[in-house]
Protein backbone atom coordinates (compact mmCIF):
# COMPACT_ATOMS: atom_id res chain seq x y z
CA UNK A 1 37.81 -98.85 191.07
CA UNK A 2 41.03 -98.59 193.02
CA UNK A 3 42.57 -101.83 191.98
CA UNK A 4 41.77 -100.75 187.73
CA UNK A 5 43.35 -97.70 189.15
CA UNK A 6 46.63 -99.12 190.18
CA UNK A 7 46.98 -101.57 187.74
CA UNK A 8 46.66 -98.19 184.99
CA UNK A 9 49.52 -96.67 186.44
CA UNK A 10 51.52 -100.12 187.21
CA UNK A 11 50.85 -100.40 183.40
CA UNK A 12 51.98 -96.67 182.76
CA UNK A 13 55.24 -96.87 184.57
CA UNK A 14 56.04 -100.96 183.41
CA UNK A 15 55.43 -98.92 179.42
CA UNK A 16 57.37 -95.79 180.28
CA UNK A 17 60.51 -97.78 181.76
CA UNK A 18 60.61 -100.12 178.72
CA UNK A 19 60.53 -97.43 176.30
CA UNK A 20 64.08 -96.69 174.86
CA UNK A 21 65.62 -93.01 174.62
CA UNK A 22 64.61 -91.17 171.59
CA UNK A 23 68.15 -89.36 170.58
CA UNK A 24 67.97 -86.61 168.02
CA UNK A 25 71.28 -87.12 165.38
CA UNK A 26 72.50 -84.35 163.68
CA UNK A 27 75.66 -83.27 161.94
CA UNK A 28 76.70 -79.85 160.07
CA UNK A 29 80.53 -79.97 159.25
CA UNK A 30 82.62 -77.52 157.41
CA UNK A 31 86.00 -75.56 158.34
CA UNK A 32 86.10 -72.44 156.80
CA UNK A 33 88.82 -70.22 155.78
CA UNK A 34 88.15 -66.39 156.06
CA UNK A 35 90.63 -65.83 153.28
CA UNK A 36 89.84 -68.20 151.24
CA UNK A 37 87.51 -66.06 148.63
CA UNK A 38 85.19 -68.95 147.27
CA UNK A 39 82.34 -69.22 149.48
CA UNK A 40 80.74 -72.60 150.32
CA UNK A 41 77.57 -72.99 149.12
CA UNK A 42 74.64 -75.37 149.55
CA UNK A 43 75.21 -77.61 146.74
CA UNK A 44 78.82 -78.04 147.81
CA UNK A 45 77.31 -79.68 151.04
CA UNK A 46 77.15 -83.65 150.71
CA UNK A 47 73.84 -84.91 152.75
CA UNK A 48 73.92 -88.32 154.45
CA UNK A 49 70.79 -90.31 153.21
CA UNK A 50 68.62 -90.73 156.71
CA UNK A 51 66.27 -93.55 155.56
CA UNK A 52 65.44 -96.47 155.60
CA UNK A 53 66.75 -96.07 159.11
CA UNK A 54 68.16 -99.51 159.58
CA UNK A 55 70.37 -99.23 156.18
CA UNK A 56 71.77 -95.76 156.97
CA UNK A 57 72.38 -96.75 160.26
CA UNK A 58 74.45 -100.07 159.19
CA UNK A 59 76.24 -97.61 156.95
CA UNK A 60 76.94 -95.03 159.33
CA UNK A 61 78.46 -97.43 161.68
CA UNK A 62 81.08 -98.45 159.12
CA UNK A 63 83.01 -95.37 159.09
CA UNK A 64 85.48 -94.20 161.93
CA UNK A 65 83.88 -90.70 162.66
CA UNK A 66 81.48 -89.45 165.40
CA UNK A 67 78.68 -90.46 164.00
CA UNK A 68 80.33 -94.49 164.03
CA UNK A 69 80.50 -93.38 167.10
CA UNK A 70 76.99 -92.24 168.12
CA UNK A 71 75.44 -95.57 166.78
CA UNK A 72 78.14 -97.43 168.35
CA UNK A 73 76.91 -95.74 172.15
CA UNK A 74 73.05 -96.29 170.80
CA UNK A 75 74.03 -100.05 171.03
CA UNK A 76 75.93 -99.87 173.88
CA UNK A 77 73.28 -98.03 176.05
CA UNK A 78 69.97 -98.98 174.26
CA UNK A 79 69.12 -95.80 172.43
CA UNK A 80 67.06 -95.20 169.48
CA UNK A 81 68.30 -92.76 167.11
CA UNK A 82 65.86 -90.57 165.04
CA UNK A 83 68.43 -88.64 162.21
CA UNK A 84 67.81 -84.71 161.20
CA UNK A 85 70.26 -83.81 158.46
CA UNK A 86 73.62 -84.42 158.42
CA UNK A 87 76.09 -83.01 155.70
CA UNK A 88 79.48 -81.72 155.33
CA UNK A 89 81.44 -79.90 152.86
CA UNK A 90 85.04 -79.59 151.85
CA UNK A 91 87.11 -76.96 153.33
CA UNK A 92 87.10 -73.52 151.54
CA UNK A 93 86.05 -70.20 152.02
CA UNK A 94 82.83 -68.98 154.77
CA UNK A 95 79.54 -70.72 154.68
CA UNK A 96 76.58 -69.00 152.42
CA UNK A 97 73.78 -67.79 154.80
CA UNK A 98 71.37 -69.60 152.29
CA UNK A 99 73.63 -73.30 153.30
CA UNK A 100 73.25 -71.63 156.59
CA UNK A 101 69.44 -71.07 156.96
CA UNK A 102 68.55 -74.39 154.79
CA UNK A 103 71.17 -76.83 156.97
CA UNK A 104 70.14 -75.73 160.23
CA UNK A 105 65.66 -75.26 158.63
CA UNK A 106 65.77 -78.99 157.71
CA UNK A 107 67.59 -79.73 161.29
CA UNK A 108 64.34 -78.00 163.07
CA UNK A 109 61.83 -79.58 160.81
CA UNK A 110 62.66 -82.77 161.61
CA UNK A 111 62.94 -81.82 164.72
CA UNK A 112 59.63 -80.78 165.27
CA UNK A 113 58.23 -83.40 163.55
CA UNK A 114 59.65 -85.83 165.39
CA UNK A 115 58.29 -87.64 168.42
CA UNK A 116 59.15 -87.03 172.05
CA UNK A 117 62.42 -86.55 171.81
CA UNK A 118 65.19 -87.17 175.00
CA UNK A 119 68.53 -85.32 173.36
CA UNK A 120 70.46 -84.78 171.20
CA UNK A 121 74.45 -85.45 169.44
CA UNK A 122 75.11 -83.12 167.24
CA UNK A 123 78.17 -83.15 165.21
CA UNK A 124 80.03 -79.69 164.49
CA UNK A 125 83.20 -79.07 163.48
CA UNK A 126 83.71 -75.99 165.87
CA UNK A 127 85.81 -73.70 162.66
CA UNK A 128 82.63 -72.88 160.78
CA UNK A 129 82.19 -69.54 159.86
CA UNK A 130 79.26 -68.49 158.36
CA UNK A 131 78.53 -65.76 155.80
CA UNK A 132 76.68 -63.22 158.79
CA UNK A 133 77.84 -65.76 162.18
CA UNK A 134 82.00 -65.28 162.72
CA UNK A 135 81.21 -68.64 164.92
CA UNK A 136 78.71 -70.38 162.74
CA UNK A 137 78.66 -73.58 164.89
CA UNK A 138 77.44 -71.72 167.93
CA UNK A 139 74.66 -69.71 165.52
CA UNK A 140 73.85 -73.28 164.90
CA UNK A 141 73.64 -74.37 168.41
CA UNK A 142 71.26 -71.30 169.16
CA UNK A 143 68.67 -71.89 166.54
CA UNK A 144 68.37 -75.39 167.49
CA UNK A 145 68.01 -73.87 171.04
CA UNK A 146 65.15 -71.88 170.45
CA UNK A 147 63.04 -74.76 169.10
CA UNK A 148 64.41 -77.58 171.93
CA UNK A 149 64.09 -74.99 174.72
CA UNK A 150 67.18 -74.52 177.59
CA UNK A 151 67.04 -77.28 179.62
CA UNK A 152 66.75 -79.68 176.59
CA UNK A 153 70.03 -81.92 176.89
CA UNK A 154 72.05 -81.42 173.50
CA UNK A 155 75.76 -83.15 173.58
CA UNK A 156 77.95 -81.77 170.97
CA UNK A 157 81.10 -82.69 169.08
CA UNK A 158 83.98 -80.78 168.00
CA UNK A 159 87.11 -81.04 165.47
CA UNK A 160 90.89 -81.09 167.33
CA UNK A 161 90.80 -77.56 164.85
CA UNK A 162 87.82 -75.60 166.77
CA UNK A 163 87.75 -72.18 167.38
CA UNK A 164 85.63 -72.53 170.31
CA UNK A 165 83.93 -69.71 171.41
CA UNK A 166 82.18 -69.12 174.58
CA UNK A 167 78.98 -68.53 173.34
CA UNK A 168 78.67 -72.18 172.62
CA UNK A 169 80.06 -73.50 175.96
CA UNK A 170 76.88 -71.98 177.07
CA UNK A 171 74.72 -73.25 174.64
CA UNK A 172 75.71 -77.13 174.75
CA UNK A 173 75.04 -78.99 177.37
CA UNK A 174 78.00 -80.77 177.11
CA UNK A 175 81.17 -80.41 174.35
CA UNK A 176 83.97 -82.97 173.47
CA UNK A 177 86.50 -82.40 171.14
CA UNK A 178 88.75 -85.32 169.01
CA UNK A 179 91.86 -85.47 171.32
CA UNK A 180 94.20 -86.51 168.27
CA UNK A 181 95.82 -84.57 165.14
CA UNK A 182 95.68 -86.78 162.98
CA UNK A 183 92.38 -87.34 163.75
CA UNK A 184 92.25 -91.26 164.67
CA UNK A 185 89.72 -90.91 167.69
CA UNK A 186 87.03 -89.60 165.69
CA UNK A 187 84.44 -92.54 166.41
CA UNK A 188 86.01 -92.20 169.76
CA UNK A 189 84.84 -88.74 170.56
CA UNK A 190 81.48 -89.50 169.54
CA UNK A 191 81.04 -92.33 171.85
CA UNK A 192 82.40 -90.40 174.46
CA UNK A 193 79.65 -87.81 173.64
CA UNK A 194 77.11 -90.76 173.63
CA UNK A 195 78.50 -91.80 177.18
CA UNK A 196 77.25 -88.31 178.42
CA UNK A 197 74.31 -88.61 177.15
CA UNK A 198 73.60 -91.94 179.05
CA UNK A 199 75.01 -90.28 182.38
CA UNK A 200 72.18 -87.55 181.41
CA UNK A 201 69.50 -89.69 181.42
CA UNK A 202 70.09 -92.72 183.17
CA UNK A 203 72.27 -91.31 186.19
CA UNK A 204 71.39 -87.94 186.86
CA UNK A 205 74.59 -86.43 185.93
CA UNK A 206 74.58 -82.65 185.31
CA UNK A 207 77.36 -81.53 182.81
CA UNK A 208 79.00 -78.40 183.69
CA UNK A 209 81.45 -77.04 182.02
CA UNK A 210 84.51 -74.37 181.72
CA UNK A 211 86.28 -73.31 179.27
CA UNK A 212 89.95 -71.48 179.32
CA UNK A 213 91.65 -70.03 176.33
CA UNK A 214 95.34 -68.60 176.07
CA UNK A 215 96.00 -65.78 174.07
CA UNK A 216 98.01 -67.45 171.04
CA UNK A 217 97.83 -68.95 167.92
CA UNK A 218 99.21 -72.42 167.70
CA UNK A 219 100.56 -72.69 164.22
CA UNK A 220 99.46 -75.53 162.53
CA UNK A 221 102.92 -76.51 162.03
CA UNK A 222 103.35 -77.75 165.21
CA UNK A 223 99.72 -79.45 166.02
CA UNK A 224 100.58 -82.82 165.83
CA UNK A 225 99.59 -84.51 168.87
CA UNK A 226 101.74 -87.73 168.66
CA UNK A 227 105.00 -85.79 168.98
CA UNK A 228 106.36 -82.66 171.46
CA UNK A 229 104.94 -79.93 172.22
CA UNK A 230 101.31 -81.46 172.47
CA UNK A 231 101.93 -84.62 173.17
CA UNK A 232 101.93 -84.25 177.12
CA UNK A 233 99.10 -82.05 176.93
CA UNK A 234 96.89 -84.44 174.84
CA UNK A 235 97.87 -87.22 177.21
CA UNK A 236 97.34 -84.80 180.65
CA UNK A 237 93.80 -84.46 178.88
CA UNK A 238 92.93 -88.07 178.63
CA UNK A 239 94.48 -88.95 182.02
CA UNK A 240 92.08 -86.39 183.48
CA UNK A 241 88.87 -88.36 182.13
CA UNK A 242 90.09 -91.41 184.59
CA UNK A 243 88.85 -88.95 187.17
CA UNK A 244 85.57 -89.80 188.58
CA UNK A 245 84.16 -86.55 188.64
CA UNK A 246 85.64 -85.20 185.30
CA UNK A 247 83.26 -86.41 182.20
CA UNK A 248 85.46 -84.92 179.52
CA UNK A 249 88.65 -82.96 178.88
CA UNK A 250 89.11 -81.61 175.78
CA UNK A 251 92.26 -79.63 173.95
CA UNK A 252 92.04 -78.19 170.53
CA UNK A 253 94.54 -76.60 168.61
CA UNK A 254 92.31 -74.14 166.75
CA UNK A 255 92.15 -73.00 163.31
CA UNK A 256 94.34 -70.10 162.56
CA UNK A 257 92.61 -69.26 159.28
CA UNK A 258 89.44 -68.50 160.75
CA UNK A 259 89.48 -64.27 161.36
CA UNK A 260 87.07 -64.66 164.17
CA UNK A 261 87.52 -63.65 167.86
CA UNK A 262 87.87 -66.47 169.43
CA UNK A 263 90.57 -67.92 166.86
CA UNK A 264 93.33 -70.28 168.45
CA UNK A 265 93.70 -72.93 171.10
CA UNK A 266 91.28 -74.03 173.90
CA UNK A 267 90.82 -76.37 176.55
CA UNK A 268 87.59 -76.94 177.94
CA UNK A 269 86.79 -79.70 181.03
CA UNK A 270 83.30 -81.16 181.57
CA UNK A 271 82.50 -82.10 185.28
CA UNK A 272 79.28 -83.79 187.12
CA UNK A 273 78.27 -80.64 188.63
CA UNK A 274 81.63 -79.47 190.04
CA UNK A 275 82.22 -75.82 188.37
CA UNK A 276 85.15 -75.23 189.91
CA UNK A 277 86.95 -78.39 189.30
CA UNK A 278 86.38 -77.85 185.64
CA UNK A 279 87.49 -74.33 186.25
CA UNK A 280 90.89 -75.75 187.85
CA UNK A 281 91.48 -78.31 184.95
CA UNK A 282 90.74 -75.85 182.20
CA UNK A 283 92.75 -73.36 183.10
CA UNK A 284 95.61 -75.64 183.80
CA UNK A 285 95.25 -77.59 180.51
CA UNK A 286 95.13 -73.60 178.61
CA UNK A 287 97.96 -72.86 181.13
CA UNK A 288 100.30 -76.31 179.61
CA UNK A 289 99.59 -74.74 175.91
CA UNK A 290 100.42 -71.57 176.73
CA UNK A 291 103.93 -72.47 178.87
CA UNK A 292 104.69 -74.39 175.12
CA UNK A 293 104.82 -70.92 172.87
CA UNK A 294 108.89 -71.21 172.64
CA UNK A 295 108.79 -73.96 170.58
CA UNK A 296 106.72 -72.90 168.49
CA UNK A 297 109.37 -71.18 166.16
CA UNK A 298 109.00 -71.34 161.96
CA UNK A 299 111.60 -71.93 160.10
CA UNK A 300 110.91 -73.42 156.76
CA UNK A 301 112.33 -74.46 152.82
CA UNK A 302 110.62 -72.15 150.34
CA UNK A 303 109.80 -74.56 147.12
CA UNK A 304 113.01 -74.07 145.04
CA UNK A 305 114.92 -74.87 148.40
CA UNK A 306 112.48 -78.05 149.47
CA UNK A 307 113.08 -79.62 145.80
CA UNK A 308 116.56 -79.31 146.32
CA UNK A 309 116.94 -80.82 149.03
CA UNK A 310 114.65 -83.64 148.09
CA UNK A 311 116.46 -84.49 145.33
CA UNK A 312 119.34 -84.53 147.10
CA UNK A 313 117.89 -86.81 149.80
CA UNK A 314 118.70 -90.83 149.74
CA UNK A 315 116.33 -91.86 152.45
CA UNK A 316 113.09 -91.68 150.23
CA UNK A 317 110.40 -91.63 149.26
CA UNK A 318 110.62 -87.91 150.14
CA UNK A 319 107.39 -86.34 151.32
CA UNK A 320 106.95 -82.93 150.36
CA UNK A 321 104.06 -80.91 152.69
CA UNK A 322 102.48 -78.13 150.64
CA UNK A 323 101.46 -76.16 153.27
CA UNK A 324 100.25 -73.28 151.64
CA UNK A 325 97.46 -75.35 149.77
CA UNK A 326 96.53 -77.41 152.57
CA UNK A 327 93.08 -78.95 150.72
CA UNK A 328 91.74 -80.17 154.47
CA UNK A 329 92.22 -76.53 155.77
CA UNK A 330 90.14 -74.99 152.79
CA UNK A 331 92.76 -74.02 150.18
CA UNK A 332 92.16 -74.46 146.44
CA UNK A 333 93.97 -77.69 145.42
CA UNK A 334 95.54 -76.81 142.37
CA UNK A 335 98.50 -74.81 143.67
CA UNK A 336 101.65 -75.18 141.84
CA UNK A 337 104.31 -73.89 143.17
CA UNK A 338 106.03 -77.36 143.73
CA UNK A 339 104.87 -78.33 140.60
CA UNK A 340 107.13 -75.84 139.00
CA UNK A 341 109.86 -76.47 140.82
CA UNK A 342 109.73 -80.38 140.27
CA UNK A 343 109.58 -79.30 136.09
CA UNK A 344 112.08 -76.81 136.85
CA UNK A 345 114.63 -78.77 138.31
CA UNK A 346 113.95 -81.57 136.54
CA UNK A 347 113.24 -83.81 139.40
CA UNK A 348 112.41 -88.12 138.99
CA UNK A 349 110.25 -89.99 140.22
CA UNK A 350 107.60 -87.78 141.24
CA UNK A 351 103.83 -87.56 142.08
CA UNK A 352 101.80 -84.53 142.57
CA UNK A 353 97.87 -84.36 142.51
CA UNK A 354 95.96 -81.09 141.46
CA UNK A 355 92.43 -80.89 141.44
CA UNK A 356 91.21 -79.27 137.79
CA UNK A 357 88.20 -80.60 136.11
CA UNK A 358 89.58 -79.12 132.87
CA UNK A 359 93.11 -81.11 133.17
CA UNK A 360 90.92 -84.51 133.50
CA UNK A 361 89.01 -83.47 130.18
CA UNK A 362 91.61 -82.64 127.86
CA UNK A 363 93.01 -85.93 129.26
CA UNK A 364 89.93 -87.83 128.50
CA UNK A 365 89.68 -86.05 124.89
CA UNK A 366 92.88 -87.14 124.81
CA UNK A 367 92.33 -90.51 125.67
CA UNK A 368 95.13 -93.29 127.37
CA UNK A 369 98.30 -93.95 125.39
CA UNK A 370 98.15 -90.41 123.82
CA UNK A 371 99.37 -87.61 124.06
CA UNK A 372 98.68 -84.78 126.61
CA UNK A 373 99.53 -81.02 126.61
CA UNK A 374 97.99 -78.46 128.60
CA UNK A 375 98.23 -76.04 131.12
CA UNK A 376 97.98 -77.53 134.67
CA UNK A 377 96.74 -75.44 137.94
CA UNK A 378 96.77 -72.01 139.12
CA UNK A 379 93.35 -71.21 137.86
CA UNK A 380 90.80 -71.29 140.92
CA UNK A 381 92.54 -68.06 141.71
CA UNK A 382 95.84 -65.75 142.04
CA UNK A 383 97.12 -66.74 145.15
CA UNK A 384 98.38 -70.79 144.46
CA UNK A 385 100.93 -70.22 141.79
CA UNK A 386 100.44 -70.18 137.87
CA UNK A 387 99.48 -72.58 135.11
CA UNK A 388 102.38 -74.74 134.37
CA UNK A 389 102.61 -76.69 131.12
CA UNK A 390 102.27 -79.91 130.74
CA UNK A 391 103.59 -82.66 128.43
CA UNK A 392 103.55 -86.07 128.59
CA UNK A 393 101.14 -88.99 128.22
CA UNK A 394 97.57 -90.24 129.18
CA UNK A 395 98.80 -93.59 131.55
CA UNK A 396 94.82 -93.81 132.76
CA UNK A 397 91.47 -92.67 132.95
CA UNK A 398 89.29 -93.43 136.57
CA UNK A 399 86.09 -92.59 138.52
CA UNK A 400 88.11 -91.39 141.48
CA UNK A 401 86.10 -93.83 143.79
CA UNK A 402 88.32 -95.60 146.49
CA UNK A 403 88.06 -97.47 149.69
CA UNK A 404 90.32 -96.43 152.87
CA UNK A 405 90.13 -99.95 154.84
CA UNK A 406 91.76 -98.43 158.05
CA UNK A 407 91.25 -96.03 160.86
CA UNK A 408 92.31 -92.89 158.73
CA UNK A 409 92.03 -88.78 159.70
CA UNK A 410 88.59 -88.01 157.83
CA UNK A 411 87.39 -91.71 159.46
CA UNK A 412 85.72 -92.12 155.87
CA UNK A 413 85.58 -95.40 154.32
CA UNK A 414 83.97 -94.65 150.89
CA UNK A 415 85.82 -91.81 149.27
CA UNK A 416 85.04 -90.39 145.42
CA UNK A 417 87.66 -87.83 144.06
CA UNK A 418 85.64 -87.49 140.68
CA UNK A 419 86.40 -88.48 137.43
CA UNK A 420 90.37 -88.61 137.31
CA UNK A 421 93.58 -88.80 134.86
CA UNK A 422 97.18 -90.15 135.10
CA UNK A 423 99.27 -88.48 133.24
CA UNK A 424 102.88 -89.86 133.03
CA UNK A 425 105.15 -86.35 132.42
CA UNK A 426 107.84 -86.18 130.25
CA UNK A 427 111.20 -86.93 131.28
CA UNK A 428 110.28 -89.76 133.07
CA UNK A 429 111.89 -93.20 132.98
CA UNK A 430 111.12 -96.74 133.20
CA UNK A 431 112.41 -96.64 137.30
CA UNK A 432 111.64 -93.34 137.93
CA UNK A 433 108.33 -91.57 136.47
CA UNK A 434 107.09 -87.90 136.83
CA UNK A 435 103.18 -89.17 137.67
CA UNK A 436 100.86 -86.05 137.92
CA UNK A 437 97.53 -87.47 139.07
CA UNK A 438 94.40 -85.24 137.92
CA UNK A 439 91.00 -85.25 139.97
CA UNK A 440 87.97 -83.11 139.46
CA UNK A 441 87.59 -83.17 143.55
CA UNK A 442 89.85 -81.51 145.71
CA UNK A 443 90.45 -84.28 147.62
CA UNK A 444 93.01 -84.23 151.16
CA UNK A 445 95.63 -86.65 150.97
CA UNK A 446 94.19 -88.85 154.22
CA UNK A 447 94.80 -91.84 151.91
CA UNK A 448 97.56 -94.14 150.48
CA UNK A 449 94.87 -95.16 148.20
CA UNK A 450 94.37 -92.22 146.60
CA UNK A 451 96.98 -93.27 145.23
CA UNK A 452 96.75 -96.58 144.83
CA UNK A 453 93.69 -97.13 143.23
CA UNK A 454 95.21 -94.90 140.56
CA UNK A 455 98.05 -97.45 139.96
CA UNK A 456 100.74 -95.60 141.54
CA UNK A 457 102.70 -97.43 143.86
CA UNK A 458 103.85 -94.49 146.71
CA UNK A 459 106.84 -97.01 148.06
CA UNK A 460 108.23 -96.93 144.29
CA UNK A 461 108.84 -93.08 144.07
CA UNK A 462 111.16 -90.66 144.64
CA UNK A 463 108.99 -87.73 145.46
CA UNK A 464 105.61 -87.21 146.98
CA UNK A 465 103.81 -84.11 147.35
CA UNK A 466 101.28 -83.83 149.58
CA UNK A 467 98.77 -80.75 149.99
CA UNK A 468 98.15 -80.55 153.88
CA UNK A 469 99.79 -79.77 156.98
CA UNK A 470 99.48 -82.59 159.61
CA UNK A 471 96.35 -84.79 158.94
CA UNK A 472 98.83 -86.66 156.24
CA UNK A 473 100.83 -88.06 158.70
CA UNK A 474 98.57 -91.37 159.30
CA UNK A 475 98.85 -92.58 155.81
CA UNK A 476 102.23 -91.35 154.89
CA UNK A 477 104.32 -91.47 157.63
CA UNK A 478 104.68 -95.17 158.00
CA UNK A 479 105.53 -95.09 154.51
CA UNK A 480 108.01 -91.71 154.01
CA UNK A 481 112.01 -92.20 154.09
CA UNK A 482 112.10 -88.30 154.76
CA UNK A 483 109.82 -85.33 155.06
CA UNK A 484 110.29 -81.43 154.45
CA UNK A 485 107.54 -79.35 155.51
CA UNK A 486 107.52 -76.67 153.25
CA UNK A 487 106.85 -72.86 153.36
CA UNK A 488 104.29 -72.19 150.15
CA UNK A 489 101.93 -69.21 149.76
CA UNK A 490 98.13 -69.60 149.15
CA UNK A 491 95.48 -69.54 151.39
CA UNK A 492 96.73 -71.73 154.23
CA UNK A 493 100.43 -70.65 154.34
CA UNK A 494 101.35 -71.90 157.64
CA UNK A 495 102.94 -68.22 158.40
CA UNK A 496 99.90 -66.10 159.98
CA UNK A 497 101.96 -63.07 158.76
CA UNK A 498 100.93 -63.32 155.73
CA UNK A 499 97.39 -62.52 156.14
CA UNK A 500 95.58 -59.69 158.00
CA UNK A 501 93.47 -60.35 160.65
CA UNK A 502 90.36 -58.05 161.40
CA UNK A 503 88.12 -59.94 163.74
CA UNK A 504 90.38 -61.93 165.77
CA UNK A 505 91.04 -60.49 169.58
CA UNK A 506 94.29 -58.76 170.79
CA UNK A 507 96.93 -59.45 171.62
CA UNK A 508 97.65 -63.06 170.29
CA UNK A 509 101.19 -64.45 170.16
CA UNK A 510 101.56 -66.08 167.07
CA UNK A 511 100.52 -63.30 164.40
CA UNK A 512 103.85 -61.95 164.21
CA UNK A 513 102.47 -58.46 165.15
């Protein structure tokens, strides 16, 4: 009886040490814009499929975000993912509490249907804000928390734009943020994340974590991380991980349209039990942001300036930056206060994109070779300009779907912009056209091949316009003879003065208060 009774357990332990960690994947992205008026909604939310788990899984892996990333550290340190619900949305105004409550239901459903589970990566962007939750991604963190209990290990990553608030540097386990702006490091971070994870289970580490936050907005004007004033901080940040004792160290820049209280930059530092290392390192890092708010001066071309210059400009193409209608910060996408200008001034050799789903049908009534009139943009609301007409001809009709081969900001390989129209604008010529390409998507300009697979050649123009602020840069900088930033209104101006903030804590340098 005593030998049958070691042999049991010898047979328990041999089963329980083969048996791979069960990792919980989830994934509920949005950045919302308090002043954007248009709420997101649950059908604006895109759902990943989640079975059959081998396809979704060869899928997933294919694209450069943190989920790539999360099956890539499955491989790498013999997990077994089981998938909740993972969705995103496009940027625009606060999340419905109905998206809120069905997202976050399905998330605990599966969860509690699943087997035993071991963790969890959960994929947040860190600027949601819900309908009734000013920091929806910590709301998020808390339900889950309730069902998974406090001990349960649940490794979470952020956007380079998070608001992050303390409540959820409680809540997670662990947090890691995308070091870059551009995003490139995407798949990165959720490796990284995965990496943690492994140290959880495997090696007994126990994440603990600090976070630091100067009082400041850092204008998205200046959050690009490959040049001065974040550069050194970015690179202090992934020196620090070399450290033996530091798991992560994260910067963000925050998300200065989000009117919540803990709006603006953060650094937060992840140590194997050492609270007051991460203490140190955080408050440095916040310290190195805040030491950088004299450079952070504004001082842009309004539109009838910007197309000035750019038509004065030999060292083309020209990119102009839209600010004001930044489509990847939640604005609407049809703004046209360039668009005016360009007609205006009569400008050549120019592209600009609006998203209207009623441009791309009076094209397609139209049909290609004929010709087109209508009145273009200004018409999801009364802050991005007014309609401007529109004459010229129907150069092609598309399905908007495209492929974006390299490591680009969104990480997205498979991209759909919606049913879409060309329309070449009158006074064009044969060197120099006036291209105005129509989607029924708002869709950021992450991609040369937006472009592209429309038949416009970017290299051959004069003028680009371009409806973000920084997340552009990977596709068009390599490409651009010159850019102007420029200083539009709508709902992501890049001056905070032109909004009013009601939730956000005081003081904060940057609001130009």
């Amino acid at each position: 009886m005593r030998i049958l009774t070691v042999l049991v357990l010898l047979t328990m332990a041999t089963s329980c040490q083969s048996r791979r960690p069960l990792i919980a994947v989830g994934e509920f992205l949005h950045e919302s814009n308090s002043f954007n008026p248009s709420k997101t909604g649950l059908s604006d939310f895109k759902k990943r499929p989640i079975e059959p788990l081998d396809t979704v899984l060869s899928e997933w892996d294919k694209n450069a975000d943190e989920i790539g990333g999360f099956v890539e550290g499955a491989r790498k340190y013999a997990f077994e993912l089981y998938p909740t619900v993972l969705t995103e949305a496009v940027p625009r105004g606060p999340v419905t509490e109905e998206a809120m409550n069905d997202i976050v239901g399905g998330m605990i459903a599966r969860l509690k249907a699943a087997p035993k589970l071991d963790g969890m990566l959960l994929a947040l962007h860190g600027a949601m804000v819900g309908e009734n939750h000013p920091h929806g991604d910590a709301e998020v963190v808390r339900r889950l928390r309730e069902v998974l209990g406090k001990d349960f290990p649940i490794v979470v990553t952020h956007d380079f734009h998070a608001n992050i608030s303390p409540e959820i540097v409680e809540l997670s386990t662990a947090l890691v943020t995308y070091k870059m702006n551009p995003h490139l490091d995407r798949r990165v971070c959720g490796l990284k994340a995965a990496e943690i994870m492994n140290g959880i289970l495997t090696k007994g580490v126990k994440p603990v974590q600090r976070l630091a936050k100067p009082p400041m907005i850092y204008n998205i004007k200046f959050q690009n991380t490959n040049a001065e004033p974040l550069r050194p901080i970015r690179e202090e940040s992934q020196r620090l991980e070399t450290m033996p004792k530091i798991l992560a160290a994260s910067v963000t820049g925050g998300y200065q349209y989000a009117d919540v209280p803990a709006v603006g930059p953060s650094a937060v530092v992840v140590t194997d039990n050492d609270p007051d290392l991460a203490e140190k390192e955080a408050k440095r890092l916040g310290d190195m942001l805040w030491a950088t708010r004299d450079k952070l001066k504004l001082n842009l071309p309004d539109p009838a300036q910007a197309v000035k210059m750019a038509m004065a400009e030999t060292k083309t193409p020209v990119v102009l930056v839209e600010m004001g209608d930044n489509i990847g910060g939640g604005s609407a996408g049809d703004a046209t206060f360039l668009l005016s200008e360009l007609v205006k001034q009569k400008a050549k050799g120019w592209v600009v994109v609006i998203a209207e789903a009623g441009a791309v049908q009076a094209a397609v009534q139209a049909g290609v070779g004929n010709p087109f009139e209508a009145k273009v943009g200004g018409k999801r609301d009364k802050l991005h300009g007014e309609p401007v007409s529109i004459r010229g001809v129907v150069k092609a009709l598309l399905d908007g779907k495209y492929i974006e081969p390299e490591v680009r900001h969104s990480g997205t390989r498979y991209l759909d912009q919606g049913p879409s129209a060309v329309i070449e604008v009158e006074g064009s010529t044969r060197e120099l056209a006036n291209l105005l390409l129509l989607t029924t998507e708002r869709e950021a300009p992450f991609s040369l091949h937006q472009l592209i697979s429309s038949g416009i050649y970017p290299q051959r123009q004069k003028i680009l316009v371009v409806k973000a602020a920084i997340a552009y840069r990977a596709a068009y900088e390599p490409i651009a003879g010159t850019i102007i930033e420029v200083d539009t209104p709508g709902t992501t101006a890049v001056n905070p003065a032109r909004f009013k903030y009601t939730r956000a804590r005081r003081p904060l340098f940057g609001l130009g208060e």
